[in-house]
C-alpha atoms as a PDB file:
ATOM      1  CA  UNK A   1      25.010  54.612  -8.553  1.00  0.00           C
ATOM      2  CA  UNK A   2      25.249  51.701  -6.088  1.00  0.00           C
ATOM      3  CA  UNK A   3      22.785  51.592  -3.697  1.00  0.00           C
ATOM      4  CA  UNK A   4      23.235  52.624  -0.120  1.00  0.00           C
ATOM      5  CA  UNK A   5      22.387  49.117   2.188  1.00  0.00           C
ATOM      6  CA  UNK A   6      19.263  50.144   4.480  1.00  0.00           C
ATOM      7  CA  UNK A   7      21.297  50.382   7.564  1.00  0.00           C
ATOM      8  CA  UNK A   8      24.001  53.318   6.085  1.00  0.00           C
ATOM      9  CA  UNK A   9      20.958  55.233   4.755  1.00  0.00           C
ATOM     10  CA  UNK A  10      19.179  54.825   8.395  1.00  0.00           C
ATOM     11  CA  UNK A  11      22.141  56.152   9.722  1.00  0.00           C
ATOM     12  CA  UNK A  12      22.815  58.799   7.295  1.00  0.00           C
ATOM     13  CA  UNK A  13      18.765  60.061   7.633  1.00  0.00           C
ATOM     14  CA  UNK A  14      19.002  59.934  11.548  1.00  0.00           C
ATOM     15  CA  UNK A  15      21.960  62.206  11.510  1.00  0.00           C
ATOM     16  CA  UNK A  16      20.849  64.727   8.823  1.00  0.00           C
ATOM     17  CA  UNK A  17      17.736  64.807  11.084  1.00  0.00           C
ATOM     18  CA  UNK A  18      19.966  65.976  13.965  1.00  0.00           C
ATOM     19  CA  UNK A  19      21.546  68.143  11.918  1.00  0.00           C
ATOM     20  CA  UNK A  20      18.171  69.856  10.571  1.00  0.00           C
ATOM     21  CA  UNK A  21      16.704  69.248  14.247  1.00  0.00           C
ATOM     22  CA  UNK A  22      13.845  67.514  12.738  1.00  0.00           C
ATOM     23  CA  UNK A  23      11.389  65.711  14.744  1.00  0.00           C
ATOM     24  CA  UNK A  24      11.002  61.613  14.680  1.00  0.00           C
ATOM     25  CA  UNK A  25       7.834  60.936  15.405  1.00  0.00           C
ATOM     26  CA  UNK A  26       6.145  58.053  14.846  1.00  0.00           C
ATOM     27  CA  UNK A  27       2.502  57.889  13.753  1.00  0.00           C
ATOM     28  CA  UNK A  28       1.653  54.287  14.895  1.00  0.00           C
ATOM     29  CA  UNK A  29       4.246  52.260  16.614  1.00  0.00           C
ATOM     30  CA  UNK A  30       4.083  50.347  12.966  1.00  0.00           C
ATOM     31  CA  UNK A  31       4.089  53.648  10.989  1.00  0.00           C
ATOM     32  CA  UNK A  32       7.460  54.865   9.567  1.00  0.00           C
ATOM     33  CA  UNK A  33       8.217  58.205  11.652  1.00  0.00           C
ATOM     34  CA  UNK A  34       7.717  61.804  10.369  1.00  0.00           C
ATOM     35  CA  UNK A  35       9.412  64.603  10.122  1.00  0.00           C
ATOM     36  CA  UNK A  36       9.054  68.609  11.089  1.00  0.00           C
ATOM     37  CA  UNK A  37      11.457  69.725   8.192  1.00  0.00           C
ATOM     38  CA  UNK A  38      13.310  73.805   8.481  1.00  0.00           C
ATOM     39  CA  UNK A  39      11.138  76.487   7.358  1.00  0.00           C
ATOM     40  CA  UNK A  40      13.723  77.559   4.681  1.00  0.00           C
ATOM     41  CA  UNK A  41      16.694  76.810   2.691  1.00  0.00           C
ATOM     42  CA  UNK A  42      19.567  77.567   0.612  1.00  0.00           C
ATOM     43  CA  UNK A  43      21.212  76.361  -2.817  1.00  0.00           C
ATOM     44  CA  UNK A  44      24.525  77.105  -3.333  1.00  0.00           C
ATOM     45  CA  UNK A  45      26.804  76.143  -6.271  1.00  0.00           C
ATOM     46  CA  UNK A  46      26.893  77.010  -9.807  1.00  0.00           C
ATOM     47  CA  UNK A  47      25.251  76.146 -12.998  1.00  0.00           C
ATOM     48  CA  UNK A  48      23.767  72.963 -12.503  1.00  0.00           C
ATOM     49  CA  UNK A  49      22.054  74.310  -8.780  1.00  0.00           C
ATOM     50  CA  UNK A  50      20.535  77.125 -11.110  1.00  0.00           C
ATOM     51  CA  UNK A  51      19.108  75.061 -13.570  1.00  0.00           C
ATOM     52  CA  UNK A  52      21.065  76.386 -16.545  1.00  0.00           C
ATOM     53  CA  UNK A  53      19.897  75.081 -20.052  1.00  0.00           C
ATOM     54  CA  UNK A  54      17.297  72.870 -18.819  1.00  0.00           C
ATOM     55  CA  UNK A  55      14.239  74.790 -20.193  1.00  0.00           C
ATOM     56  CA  UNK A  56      15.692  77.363 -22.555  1.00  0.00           C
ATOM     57  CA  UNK A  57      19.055  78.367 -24.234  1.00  0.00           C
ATOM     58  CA  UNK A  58      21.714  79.508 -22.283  1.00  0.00           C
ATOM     59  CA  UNK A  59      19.467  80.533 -19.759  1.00  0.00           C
ATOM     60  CA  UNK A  60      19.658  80.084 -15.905  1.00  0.00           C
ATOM     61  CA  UNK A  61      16.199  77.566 -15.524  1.00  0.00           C
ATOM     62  CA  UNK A  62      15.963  78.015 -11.191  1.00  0.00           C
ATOM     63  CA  UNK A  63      12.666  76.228 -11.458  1.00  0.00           C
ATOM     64  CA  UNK A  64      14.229  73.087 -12.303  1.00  0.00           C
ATOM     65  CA  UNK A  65      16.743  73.200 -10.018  1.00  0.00           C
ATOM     66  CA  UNK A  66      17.314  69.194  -8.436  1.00  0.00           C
ATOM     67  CA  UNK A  67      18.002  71.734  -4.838  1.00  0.00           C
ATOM     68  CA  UNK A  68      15.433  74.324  -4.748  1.00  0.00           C
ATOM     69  CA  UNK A  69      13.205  74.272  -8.192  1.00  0.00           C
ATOM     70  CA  UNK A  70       9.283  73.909  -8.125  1.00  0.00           C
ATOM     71  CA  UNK A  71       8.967  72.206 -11.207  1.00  0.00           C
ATOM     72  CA  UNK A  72       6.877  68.710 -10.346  1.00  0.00           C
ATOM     73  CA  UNK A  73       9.078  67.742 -13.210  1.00  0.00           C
ATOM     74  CA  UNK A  74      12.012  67.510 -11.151  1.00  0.00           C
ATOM     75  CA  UNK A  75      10.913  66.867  -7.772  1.00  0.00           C
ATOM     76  CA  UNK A  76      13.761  68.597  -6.053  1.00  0.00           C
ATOM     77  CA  UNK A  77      15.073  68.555  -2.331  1.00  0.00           C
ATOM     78  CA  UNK A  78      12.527  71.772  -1.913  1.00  0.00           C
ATOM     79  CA  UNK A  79       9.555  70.146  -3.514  1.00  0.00           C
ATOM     80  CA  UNK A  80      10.452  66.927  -1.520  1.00  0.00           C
ATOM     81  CA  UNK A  81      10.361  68.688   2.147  1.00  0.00           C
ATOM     82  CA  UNK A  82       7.630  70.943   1.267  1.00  0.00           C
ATOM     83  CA  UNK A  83       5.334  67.297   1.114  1.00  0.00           C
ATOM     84  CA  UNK A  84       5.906  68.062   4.965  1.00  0.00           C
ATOM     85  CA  UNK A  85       6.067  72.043   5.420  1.00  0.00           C
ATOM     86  CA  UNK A  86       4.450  73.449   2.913  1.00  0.00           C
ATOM     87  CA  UNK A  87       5.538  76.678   3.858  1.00  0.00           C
ATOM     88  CA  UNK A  88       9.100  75.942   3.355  1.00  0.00           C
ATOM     89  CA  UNK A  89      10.711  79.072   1.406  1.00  0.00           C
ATOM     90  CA  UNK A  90      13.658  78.074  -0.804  1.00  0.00           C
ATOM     91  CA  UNK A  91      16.453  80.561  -1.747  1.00  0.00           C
ATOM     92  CA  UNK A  92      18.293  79.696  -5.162  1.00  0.00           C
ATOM     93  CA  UNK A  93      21.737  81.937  -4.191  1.00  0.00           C
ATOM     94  CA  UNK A  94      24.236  79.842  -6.463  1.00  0.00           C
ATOM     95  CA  UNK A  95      25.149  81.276  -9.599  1.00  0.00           C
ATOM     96  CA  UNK A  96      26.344  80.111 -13.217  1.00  0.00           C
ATOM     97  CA  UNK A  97      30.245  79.761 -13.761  1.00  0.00           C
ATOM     98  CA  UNK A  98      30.956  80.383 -10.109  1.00  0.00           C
ATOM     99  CA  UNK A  99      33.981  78.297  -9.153  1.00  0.00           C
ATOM    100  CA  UNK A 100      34.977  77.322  -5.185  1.00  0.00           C
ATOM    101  CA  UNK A 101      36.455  80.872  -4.817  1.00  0.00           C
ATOM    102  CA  UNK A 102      32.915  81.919  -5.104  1.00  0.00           C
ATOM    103  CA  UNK A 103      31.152  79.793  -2.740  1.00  0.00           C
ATOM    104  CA  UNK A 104      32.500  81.874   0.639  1.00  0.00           C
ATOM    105  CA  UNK A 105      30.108  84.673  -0.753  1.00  0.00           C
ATOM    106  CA  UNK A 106      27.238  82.284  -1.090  1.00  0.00           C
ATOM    107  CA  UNK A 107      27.522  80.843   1.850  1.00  0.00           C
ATOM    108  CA  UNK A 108      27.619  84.361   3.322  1.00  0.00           C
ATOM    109  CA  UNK A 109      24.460  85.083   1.746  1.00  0.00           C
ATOM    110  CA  UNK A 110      22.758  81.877   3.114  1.00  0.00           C
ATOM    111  CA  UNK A 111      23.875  82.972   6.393  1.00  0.00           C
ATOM    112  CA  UNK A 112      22.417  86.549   5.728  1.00  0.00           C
ATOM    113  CA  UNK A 113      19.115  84.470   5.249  1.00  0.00           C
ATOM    114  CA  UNK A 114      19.040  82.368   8.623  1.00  0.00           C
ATOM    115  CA  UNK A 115      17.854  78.966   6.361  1.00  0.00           C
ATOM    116  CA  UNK A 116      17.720  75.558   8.180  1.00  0.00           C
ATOM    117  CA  UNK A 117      19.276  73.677   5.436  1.00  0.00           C
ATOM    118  CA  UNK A 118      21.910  74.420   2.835  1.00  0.00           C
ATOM    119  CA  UNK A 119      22.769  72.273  -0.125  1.00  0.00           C
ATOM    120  CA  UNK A 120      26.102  72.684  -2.132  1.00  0.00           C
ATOM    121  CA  UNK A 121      27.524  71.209  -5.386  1.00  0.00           C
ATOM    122  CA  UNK A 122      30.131  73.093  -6.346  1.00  0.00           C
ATOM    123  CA  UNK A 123      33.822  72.578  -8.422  1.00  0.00           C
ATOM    124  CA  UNK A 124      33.322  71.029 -11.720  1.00  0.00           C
ATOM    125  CA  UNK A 125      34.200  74.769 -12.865  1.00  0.00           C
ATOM    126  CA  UNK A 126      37.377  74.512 -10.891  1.00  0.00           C
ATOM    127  CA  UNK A 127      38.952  71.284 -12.997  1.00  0.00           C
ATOM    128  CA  UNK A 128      36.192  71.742 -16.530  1.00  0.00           C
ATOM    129  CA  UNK A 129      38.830  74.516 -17.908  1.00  0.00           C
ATOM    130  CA  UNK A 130      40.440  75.996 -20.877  1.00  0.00           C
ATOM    131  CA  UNK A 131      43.577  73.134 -20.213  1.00  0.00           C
ATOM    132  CA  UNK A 132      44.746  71.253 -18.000  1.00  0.00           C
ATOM    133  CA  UNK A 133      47.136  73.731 -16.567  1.00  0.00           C
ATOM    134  CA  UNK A 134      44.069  76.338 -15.712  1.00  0.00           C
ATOM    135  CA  UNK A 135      42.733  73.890 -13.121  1.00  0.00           C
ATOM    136  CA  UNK A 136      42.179  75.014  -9.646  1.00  0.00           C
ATOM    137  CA  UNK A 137      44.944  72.996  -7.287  1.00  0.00           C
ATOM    138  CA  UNK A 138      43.926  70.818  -4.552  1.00  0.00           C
ATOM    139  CA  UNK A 139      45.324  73.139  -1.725  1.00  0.00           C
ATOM    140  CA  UNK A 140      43.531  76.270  -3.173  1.00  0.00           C
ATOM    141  CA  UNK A 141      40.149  74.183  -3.701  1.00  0.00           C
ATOM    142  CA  UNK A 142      40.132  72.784   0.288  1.00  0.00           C
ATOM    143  CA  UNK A 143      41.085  76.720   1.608  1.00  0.00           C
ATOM    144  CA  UNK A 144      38.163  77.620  -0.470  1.00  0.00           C
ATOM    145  CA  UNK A 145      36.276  75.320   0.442  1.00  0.00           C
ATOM    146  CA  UNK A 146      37.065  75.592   4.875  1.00  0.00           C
ATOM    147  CA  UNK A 147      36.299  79.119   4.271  1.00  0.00           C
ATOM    148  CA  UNK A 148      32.970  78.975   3.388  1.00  0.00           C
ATOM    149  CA  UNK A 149      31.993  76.277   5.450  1.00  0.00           C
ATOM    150  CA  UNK A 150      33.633  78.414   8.594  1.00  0.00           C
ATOM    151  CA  UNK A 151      31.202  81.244   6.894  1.00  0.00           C
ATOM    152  CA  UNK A 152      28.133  78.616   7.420  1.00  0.00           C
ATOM    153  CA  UNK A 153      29.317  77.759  10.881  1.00  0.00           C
ATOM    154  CA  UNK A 154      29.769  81.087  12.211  1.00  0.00           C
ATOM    155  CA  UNK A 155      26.512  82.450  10.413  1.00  0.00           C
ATOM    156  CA  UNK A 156      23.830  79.605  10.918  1.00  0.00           C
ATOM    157  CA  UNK A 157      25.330  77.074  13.252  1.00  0.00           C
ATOM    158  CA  UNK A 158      22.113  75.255  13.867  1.00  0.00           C
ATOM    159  CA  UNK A 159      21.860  74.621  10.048  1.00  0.00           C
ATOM    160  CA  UNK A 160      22.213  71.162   8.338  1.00  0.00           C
ATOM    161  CA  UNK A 161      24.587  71.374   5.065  1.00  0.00           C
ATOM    162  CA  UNK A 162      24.428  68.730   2.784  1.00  0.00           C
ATOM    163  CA  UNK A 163      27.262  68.621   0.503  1.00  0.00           C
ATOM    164  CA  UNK A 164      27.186  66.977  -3.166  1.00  0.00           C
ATOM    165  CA  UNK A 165      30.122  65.043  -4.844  1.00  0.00           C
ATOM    166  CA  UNK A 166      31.249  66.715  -8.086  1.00  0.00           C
ATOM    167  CA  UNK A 167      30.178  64.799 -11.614  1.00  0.00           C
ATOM    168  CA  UNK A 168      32.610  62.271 -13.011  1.00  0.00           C
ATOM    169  CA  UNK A 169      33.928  64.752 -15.933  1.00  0.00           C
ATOM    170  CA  UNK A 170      34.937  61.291 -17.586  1.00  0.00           C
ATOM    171  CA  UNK A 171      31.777  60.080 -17.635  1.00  0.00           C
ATOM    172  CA  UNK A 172      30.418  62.972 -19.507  1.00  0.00           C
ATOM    173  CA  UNK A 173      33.135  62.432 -22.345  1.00  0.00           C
ATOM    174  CA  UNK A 174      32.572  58.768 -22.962  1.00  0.00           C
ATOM    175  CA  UNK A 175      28.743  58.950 -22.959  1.00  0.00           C
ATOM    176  CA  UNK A 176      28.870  62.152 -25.603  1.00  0.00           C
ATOM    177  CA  UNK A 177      32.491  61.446 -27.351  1.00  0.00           C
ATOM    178  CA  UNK A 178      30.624  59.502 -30.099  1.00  0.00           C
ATOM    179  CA  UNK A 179      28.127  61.630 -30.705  1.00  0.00           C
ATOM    180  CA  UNK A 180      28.340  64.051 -33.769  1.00  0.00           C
ATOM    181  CA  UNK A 181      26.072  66.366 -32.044  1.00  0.00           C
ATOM    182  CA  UNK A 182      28.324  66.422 -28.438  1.00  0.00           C
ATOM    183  CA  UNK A 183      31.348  66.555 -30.120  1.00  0.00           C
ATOM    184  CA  UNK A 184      29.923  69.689 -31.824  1.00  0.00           C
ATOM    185  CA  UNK A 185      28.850  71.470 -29.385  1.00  0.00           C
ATOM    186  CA  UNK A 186      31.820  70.868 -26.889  1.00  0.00           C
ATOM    187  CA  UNK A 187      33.773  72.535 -29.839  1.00  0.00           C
ATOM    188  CA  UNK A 188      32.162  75.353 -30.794  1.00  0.00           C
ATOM    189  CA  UNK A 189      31.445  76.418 -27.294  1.00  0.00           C
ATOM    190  CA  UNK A 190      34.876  75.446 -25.863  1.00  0.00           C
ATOM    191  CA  UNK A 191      33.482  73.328 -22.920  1.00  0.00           C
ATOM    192  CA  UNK A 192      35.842  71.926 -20.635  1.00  0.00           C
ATOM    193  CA  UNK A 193      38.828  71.624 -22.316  1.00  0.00           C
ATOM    194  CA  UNK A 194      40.962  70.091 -19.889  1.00  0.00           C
ATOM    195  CA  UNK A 195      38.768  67.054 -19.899  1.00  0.00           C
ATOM    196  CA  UNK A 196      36.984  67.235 -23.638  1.00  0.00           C
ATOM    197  CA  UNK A 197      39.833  68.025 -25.963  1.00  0.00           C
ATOM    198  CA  UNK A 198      39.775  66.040 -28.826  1.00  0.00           C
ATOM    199  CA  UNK A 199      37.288  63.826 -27.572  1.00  0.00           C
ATOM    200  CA  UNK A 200      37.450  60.873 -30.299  1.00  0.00           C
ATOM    201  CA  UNK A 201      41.468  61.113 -29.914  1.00  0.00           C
ATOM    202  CA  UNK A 202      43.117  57.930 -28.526  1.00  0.00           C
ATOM    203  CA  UNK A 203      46.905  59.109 -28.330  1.00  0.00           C
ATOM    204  CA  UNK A 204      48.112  58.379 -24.882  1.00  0.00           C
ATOM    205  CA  UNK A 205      48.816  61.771 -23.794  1.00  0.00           C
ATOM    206  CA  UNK A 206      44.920  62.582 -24.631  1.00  0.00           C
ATOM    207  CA  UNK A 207      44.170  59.848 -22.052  1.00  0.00           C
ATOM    208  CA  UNK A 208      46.780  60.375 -19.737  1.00  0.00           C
ATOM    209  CA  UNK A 209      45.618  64.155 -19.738  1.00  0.00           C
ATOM    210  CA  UNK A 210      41.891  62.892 -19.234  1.00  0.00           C
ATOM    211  CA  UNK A 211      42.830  60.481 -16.288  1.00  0.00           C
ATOM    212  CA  UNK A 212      44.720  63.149 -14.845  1.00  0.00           C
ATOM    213  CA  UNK A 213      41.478  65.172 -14.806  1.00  0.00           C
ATOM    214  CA  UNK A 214      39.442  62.880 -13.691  1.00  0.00           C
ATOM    215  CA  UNK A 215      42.032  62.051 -10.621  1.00  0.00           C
ATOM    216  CA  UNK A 216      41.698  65.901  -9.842  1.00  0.00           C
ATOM    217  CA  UNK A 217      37.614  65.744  -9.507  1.00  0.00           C
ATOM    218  CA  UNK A 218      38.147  62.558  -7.282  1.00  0.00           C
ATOM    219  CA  UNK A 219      40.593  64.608  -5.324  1.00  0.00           C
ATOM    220  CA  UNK A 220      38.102  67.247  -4.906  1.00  0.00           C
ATOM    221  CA  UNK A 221      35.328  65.105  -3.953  1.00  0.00           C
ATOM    222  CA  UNK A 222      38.008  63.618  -1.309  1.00  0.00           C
ATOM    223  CA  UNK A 223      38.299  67.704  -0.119  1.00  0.00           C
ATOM    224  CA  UNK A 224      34.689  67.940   0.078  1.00  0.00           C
ATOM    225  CA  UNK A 225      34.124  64.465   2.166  1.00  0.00           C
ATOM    226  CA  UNK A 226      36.634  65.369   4.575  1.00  0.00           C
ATOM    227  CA  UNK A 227      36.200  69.037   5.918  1.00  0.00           C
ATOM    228  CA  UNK A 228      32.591  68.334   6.096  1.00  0.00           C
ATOM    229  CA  UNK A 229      33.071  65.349   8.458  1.00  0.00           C
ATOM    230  CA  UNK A 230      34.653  67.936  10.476  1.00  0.00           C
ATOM    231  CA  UNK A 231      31.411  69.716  11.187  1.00  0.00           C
ATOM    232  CA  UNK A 232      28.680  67.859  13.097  1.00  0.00           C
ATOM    233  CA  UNK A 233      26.089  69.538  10.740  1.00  0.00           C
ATOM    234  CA  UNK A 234      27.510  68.530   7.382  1.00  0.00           C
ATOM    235  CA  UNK A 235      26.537  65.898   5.413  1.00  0.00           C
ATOM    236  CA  UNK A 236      28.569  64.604   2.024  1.00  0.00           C
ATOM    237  CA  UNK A 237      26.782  62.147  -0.371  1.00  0.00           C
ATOM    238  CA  UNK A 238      29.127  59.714   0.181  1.00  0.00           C
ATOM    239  CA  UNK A 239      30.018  60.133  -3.435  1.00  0.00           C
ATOM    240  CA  UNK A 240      26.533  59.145  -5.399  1.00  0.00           C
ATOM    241  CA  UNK A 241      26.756  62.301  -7.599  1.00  0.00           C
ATOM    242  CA  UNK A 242      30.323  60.766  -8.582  1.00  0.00           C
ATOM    243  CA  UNK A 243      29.182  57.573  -9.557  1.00  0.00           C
ATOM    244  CA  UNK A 244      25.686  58.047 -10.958  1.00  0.00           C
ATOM    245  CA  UNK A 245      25.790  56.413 -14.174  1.00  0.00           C
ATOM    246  CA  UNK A 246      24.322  59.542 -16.055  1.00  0.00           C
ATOM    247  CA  UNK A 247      23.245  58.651 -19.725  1.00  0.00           C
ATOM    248  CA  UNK A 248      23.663  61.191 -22.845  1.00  0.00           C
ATOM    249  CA  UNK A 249      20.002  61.912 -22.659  1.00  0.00           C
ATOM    250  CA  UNK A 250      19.942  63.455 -19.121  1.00  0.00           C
ATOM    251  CA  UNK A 251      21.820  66.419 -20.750  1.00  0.00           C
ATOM    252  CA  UNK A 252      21.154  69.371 -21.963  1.00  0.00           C
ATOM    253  CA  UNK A 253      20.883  68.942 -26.554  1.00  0.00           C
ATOM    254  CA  UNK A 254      22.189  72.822 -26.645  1.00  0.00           C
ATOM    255  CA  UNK A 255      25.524  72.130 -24.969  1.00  0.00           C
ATOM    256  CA  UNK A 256      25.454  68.356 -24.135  1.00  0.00           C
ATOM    257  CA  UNK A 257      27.171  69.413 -20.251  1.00  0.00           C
ATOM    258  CA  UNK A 258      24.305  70.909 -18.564  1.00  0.00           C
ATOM    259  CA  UNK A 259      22.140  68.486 -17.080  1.00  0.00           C
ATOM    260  CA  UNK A 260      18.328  68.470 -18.571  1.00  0.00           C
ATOM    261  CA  UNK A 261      15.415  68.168 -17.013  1.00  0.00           C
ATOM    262  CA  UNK A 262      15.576  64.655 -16.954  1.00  0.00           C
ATOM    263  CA  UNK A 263      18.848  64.580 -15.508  1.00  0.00           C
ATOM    264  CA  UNK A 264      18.080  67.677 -12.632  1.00  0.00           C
ATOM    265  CA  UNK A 265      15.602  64.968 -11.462  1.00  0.00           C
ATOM    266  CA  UNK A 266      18.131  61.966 -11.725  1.00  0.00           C
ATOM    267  CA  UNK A 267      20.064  64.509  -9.278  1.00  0.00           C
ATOM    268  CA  UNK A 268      17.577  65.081  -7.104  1.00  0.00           C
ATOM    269  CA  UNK A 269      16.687  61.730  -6.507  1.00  0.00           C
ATOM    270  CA  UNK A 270      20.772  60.296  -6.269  1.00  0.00           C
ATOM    271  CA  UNK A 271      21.306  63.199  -3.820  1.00  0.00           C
ATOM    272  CA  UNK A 272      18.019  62.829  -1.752  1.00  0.00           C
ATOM    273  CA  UNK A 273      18.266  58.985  -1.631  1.00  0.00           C
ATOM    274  CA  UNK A 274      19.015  58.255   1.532  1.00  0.00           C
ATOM    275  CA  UNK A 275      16.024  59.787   2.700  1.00  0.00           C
ATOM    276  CA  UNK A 276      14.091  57.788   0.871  1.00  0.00           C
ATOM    277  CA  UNK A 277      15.568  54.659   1.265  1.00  0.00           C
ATOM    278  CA  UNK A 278      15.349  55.463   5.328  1.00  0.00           C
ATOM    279  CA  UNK A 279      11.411  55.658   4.946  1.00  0.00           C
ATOM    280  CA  UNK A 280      11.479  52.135   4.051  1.00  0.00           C
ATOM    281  CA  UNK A 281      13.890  50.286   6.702  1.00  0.00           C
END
């Protein structure tokens, strides 16, 4: 992932502190400031916000969540505000193999809630398919997608959203297609098809197809970026999920998509980096 420059990530921490309403206020005038972080928050997404196959098989693992799980291991967005409200209570409300259709409900649930802050990574359900042809379009992903953020806006108005880029699907099939073990799994559990087809095939119409894929993720993310720089509260990643350089042992060895522990915190700390890199201007 390339590295925000100090200034961006001031400016991207000192508007998601709007957003969240958060407090600056500095402990020396040569201290860095502090913050009074929301009392709650929400996860929304699929799979990879619940944790799924990074502690057990085929199981949802919410602890290890890189939004809302507890494990130290991870050293998620929760664990990282709760180093300033302890008492933060964190809501896991996305759910395994929900697509964008699905994230109007969630966000309805968040709003049931009345959290401060909402993170969502959603869509690598709506282009990882059985083919190509199965993907979700473009204009059907952004109506999904203004729905539930209109849902957010309506419901919790005051709350920050912070909105993750989807995962380079092409990444994920160079970093396993050579591996006996990936290339096994991805078969016998028909993962993401559209994308991981014949993996170790070189015909042009395999990469053509994969390209193609790969063009409808960055479309997506494009979606994502632009109807939340239509809200004042939203805040997209700028694309770090995108182009995080994720290795094949930051997932999961039962499926080889999931990510593992290891890779939940690589999340955590490519999504939560401009915080971070703020403290230290």
């Amino acid at each position: 992932m390339s590295r925000l420059s100090r200034r961006h990530a001031l400016h991207l921490f000192l508007a998601l502190a709007a957003a969240l309403g958060w407090a600056l206020v500095p402990a020396t005038p040569a201290a860095s400031a502090t913050l009074a972080p929301p009392g709650s928050m929400s996860g929304l997404g699929d799979s990879i916000t619940r944790g799924f196959n990074a502690c057990g098989w085929f199981v949802d693992c919410t602890s290890r969540s890189w939004s809302t799980g507890s494990s130290t291991s991870v050293d998620s967005h929760r664990n990282r505000i709760r180093t300033q409200n302890p008492d933060l209570v964190a809501y896991n409300d996305a759910r395994s193999g929900a697509k964008i259709a699905d994230l109007a409900g969630q966000a309805r649930t968040a709003a049931s809630r009345g959290v401060g802050y909402v993170t969502i990574l959603m869509g690598a359900n709506d282009a990882c398919t059985s083919s190509e042809s199965s993907m979700t379009s473009v204009a059907d992903f952004e109506g999904h997608f203004r729905a539930a953020m209109q849902e957010l806006a309506t419901g919790i108005p005051q709350a920050a959203v912070f909105v993750a880029s989807i995962p380079d699907l092409k990444r994920l099939w160079s970093v396993g297609k050579d591996s006996s073990s990936a290339r096994t799994a991805w078969s016998t559990f028909g993962i993401c098809r559209s994308m991981l087809a014949s993996p170790r095939s070189t015909a042009p119409e395999d990469e053509a197809r994969r390209d193609r894929v790969r063009q409808r993720v960055a479309d997506f993310n494009g979606v994502l970026a632009r109807v939340c720089a239509e809200y004042t509260t939203c805040r997209y990643d700028g694309g770090a999920v995108f182009s995080y350089p994720f290795a094949l042992g930051q997932l999961s060895t039962w499926d080889y998509f999931h990510p593992n522990t290891s890779g939940q915190r690589a999340l955590a700390e490519a999504t939560y980096q401009p915080v971070l890199q703020a403290s230290d201007v």
